[in-house]
PDB file of N, CA and C in Angstrom:
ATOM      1  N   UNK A   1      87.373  58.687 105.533  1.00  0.00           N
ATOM      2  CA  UNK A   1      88.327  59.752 105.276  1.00  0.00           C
ATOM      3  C   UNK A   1      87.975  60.514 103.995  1.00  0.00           C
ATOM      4  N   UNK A   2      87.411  60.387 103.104  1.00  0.00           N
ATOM      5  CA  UNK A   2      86.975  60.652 101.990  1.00  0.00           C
ATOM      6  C   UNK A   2      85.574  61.436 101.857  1.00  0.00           C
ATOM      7  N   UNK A   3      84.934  61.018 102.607  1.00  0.00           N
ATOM      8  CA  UNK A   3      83.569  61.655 102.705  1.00  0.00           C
ATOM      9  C   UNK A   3      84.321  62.844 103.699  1.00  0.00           C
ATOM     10  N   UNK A   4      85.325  62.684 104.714  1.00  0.00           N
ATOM     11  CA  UNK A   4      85.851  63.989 105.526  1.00  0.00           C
ATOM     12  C   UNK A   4      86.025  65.058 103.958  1.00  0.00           C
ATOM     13  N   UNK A   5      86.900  64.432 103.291  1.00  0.00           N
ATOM     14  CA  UNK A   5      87.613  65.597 102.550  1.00  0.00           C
ATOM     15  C   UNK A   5      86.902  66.053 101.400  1.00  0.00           C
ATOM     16  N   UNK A   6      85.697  65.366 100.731  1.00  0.00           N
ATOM     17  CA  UNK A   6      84.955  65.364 100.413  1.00  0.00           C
ATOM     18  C   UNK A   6      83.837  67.249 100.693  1.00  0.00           C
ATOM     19  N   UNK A   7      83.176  66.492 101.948  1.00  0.00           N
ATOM     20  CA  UNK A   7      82.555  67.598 102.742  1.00  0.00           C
ATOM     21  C   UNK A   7      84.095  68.780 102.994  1.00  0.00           C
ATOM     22  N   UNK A   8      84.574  69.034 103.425  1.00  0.00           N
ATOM     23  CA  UNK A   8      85.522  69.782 103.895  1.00  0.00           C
ATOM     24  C   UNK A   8      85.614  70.716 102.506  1.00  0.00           C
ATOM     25  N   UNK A   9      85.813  69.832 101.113  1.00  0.00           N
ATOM     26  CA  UNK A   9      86.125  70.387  99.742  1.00  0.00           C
ATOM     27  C   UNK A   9      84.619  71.678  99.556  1.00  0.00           C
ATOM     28  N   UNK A  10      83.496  70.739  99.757  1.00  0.00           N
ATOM     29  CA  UNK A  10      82.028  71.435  99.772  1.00  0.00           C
ATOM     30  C   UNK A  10      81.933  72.717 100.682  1.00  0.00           C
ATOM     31  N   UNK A  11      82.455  72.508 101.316  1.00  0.00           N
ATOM     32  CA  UNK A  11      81.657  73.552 102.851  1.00  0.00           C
ATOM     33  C   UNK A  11      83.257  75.160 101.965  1.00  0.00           C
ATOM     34  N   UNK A  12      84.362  74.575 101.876  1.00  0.00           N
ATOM     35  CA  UNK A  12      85.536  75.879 100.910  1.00  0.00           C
ATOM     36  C   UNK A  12      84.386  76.458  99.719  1.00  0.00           C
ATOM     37  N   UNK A  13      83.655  76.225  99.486  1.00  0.00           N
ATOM     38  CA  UNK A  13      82.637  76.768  98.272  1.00  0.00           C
ATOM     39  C   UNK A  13      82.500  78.205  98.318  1.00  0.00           C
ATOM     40  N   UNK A  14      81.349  78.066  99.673  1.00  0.00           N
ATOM     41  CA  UNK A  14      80.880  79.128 100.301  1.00  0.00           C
ATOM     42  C   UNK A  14      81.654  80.526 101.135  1.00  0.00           C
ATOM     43  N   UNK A  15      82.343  79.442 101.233  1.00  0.00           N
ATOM     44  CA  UNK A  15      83.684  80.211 102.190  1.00  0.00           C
ATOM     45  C   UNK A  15      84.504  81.283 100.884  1.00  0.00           C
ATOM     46  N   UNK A  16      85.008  81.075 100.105  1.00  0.00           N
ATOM     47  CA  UNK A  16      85.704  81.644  98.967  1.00  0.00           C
ATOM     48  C   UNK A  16      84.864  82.675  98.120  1.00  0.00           C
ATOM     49  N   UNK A  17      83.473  81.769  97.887  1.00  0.00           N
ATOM     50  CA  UNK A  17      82.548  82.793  97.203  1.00  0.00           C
ATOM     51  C   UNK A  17      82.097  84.377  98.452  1.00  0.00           C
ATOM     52  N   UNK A  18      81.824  84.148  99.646  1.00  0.00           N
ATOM     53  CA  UNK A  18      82.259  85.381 100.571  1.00  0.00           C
ATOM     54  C   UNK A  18      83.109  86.424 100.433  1.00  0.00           C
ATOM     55  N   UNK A  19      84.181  85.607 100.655  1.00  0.00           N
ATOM     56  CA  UNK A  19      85.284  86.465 101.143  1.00  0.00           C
ATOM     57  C   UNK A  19      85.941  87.232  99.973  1.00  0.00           C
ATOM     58  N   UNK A  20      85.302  86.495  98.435  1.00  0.00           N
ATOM     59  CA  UNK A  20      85.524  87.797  96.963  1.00  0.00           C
ATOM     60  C   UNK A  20      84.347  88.534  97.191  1.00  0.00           C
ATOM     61  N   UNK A  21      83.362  88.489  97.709  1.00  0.00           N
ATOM     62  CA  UNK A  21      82.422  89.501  97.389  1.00  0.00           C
ATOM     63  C   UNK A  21      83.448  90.568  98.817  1.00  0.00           C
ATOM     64  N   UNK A  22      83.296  90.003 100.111  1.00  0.00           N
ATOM     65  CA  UNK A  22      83.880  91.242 100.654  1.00  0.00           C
ATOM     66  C   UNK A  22      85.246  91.909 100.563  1.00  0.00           C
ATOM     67  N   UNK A  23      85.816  90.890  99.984  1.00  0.00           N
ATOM     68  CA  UNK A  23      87.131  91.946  99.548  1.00  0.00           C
ATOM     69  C   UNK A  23      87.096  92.922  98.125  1.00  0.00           C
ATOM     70  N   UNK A  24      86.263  92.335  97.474  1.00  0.00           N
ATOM     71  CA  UNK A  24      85.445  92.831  95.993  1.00  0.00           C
ATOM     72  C   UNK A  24      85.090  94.661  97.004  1.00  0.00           C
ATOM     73  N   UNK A  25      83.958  94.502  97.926  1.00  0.00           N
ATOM     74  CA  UNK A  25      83.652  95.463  98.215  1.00  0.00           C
ATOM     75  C   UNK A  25      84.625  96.472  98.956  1.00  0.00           C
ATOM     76  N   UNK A  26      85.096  95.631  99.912  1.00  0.00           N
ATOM     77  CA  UNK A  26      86.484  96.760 100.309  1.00  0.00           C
ATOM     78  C   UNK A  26      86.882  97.580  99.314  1.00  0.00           C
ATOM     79  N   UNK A  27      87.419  97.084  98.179  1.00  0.00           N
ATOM     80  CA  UNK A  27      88.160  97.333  97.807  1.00  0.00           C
ATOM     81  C   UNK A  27      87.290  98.776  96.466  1.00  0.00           C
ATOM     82  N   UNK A  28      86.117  98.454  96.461  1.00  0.00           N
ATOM     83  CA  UNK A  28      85.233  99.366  95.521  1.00  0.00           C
ATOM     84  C   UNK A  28      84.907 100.307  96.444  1.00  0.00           C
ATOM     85  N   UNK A  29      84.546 100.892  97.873  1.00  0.00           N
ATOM     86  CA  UNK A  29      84.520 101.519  98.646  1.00  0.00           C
ATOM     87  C   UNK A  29      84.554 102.594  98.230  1.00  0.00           C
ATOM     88  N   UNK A  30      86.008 103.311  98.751  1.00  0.00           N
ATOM     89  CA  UNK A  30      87.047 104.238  98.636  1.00  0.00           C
ATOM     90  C   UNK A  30      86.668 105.047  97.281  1.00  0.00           C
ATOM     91  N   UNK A  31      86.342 106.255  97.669  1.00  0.00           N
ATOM     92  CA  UNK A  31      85.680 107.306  96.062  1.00  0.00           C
ATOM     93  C   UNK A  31      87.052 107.466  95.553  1.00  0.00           C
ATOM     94  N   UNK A  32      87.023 107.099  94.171  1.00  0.00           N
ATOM     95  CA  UNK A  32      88.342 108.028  93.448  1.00  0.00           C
ATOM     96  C   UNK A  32      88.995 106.762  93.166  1.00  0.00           C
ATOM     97  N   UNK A  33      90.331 107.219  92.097  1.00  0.00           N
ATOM     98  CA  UNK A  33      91.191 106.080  92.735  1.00  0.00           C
ATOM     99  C   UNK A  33      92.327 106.587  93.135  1.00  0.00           C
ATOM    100  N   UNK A  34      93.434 105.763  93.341  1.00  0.00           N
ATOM    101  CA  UNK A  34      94.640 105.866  93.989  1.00  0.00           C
ATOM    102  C   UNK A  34      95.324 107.057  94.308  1.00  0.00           C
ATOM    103  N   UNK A  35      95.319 107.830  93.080  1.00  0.00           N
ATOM    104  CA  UNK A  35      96.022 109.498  93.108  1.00  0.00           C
ATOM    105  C   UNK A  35      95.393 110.436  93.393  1.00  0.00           C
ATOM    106  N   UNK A  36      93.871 110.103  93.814  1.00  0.00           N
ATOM    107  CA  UNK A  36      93.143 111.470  93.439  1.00  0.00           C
ATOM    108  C   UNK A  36      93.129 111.303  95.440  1.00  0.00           C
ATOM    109  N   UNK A  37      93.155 109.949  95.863  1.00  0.00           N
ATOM    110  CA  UNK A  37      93.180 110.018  97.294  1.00  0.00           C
ATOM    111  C   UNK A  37      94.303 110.630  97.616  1.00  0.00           C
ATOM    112  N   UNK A  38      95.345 110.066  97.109  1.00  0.00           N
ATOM    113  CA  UNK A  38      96.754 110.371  97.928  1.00  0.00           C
ATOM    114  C   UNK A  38      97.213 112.189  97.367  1.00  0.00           C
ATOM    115  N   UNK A  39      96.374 112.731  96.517  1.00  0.00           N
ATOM    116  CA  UNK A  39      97.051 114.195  96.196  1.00  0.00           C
ATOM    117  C   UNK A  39      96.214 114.630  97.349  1.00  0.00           C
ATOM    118  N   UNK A  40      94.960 114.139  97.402  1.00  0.00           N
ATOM    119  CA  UNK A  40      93.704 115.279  98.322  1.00  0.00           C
ATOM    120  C   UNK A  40      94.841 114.655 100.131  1.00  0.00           C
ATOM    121  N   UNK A  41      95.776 113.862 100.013  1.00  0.00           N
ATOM    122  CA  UNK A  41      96.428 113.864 101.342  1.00  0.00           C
ATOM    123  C   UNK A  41      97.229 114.373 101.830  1.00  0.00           C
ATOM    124  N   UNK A  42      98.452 114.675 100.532  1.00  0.00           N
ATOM    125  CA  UNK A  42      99.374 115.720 100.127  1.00  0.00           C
ATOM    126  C   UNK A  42      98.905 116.666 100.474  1.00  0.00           C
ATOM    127  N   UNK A  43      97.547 117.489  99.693  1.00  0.00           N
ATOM    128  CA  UNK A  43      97.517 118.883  99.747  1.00  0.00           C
ATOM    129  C   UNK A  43      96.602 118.957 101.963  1.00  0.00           C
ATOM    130  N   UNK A  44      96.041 118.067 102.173  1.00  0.00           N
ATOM    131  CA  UNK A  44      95.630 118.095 103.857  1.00  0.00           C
ATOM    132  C   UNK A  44      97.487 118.444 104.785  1.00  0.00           C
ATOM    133  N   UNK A  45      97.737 117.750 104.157  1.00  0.00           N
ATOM    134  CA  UNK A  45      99.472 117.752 104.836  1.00  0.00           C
ATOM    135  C   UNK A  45      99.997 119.256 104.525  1.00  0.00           C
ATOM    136  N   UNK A  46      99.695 119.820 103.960  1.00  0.00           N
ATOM    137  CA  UNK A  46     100.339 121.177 103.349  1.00  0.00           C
ATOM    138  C   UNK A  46     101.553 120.616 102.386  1.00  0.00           C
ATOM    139  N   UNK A  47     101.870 119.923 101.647  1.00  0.00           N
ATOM    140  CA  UNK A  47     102.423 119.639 100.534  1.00  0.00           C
ATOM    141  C   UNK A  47     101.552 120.199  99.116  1.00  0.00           C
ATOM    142  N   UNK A  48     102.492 121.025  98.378  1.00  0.00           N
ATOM    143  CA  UNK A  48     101.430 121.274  97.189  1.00  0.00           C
ATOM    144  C   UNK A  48     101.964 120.060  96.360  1.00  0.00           C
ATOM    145  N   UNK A  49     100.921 120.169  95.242  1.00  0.00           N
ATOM    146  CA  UNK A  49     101.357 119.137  94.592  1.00  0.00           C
ATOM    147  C   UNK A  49     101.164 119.331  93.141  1.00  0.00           C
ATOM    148  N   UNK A  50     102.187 119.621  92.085  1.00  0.00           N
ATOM    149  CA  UNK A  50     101.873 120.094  91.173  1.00  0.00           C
ATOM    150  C   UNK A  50     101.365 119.122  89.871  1.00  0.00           C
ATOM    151  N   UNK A  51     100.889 119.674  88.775  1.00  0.00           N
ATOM    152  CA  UNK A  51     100.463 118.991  87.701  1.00  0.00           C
ATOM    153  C   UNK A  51     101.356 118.128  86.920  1.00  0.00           C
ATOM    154  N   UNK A  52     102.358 118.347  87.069  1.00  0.00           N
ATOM    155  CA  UNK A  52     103.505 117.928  86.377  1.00  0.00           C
ATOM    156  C   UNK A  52     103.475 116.125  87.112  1.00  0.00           C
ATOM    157  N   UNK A  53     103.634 116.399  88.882  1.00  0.00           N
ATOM    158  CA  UNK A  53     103.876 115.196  90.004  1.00  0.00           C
ATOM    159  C   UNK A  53     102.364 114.200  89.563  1.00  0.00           C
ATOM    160  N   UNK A  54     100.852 115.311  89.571  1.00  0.00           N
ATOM    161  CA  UNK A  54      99.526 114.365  89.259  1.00  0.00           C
ATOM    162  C   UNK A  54     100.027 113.616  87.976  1.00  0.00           C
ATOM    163  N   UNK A  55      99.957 114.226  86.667  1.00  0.00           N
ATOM    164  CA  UNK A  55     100.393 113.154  85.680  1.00  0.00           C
ATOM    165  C   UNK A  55     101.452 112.635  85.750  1.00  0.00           C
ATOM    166  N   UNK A  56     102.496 112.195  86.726  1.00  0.00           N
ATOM    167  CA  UNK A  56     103.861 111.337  86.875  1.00  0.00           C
ATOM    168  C   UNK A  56     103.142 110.528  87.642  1.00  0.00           C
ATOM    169  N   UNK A  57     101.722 111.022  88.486  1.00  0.00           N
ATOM    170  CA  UNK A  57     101.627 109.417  89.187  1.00  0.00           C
ATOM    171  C   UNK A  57     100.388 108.463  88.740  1.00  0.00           C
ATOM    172  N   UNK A  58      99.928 109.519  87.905  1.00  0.00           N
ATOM    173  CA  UNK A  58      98.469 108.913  87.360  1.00  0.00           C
ATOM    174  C   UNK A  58      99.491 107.913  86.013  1.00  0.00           C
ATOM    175  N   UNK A  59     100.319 107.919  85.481  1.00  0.00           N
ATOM    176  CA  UNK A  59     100.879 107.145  84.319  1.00  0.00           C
ATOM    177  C   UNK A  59     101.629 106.199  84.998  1.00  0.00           C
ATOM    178  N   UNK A  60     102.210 106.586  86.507  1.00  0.00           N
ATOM    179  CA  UNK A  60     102.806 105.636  87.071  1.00  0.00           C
ATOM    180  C   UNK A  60     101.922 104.258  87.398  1.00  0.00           C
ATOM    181  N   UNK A  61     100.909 104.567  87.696  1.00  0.00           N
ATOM    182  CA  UNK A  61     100.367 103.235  87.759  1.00  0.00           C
ATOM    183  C   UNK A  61      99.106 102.937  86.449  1.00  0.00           C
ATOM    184  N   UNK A  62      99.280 103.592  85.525  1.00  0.00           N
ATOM    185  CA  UNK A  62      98.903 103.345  84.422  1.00  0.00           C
ATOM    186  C   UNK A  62      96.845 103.443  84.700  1.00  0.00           C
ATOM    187  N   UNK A  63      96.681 104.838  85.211  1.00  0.00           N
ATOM    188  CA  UNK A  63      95.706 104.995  85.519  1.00  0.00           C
ATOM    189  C   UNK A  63      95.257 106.132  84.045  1.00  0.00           C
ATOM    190  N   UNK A  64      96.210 106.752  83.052  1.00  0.00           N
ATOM    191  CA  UNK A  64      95.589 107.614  82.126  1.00  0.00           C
ATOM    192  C   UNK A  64      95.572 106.011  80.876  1.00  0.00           C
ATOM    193  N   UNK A  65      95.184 105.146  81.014  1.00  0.00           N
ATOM    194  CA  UNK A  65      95.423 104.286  80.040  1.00  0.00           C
ATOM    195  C   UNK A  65      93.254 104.028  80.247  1.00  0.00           C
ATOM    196  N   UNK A  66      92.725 103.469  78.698  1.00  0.00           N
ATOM    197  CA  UNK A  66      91.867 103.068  79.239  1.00  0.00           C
ATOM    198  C   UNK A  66      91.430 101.349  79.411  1.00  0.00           C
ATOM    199  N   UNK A  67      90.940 101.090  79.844  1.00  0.00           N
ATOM    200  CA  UNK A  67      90.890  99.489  80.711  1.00  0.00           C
ATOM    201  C   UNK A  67      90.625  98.926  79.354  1.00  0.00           C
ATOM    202  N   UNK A  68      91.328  97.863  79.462  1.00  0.00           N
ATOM    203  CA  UNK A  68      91.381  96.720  78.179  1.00  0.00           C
ATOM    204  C   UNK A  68      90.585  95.481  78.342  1.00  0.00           C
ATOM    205  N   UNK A  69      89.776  95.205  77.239  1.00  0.00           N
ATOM    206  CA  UNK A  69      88.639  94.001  77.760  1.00  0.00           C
ATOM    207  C   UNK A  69      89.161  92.964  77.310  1.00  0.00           C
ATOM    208  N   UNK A  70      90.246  92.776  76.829  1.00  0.00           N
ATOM    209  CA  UNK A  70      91.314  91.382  76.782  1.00  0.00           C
ATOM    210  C   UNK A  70      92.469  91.701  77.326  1.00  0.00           C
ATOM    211  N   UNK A  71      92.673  90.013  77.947  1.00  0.00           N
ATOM    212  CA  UNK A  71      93.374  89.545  78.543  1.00  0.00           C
ATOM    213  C   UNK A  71      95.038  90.048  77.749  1.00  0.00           C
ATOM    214  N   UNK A  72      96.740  90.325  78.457  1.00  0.00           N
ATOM    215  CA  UNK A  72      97.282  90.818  77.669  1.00  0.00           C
ATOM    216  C   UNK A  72      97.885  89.174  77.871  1.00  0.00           C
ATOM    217  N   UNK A  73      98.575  89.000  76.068  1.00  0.00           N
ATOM    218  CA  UNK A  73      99.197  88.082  75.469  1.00  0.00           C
ATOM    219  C   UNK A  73     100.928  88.049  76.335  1.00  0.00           C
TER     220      UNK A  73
END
């Protein structure tokens, strides 16, 4: 039973190290990020979308901030 769970523990290795690289890549794909997709969808829809709404959603998800190389306390 041990050598089962053992091997079973071994063989999850490979399996985990995968499935971050392809969700890693999914997820790097997609040109742009979040707002610059969803305005260019707005304006396909005929919604305008003004400057005022781009910086309410680019701060909404804290995309005018720049990326922090520590961890926050």
């Amino acid at each position: 039973m041990l050598a089962y769970i053992a091997r079973r523990l071994l063989q999850i290795i490979p399996l985990l190290i995968a499935l971050s690289l392809i969700i890693f890549f999914i997820i790097q794909l997609p040109p742009g990020d979040y707002v610059s997709i969803r305005v260019l969808q707005l304006k396909l829809s005929g919604t305008e979308v003004s400057e005022a709404e781009i910086y309410r959603l680019t701060s909404m998800f804290n995309l005018d901030k720049a990326p922090s190389t520590s961890l926050p306390k």
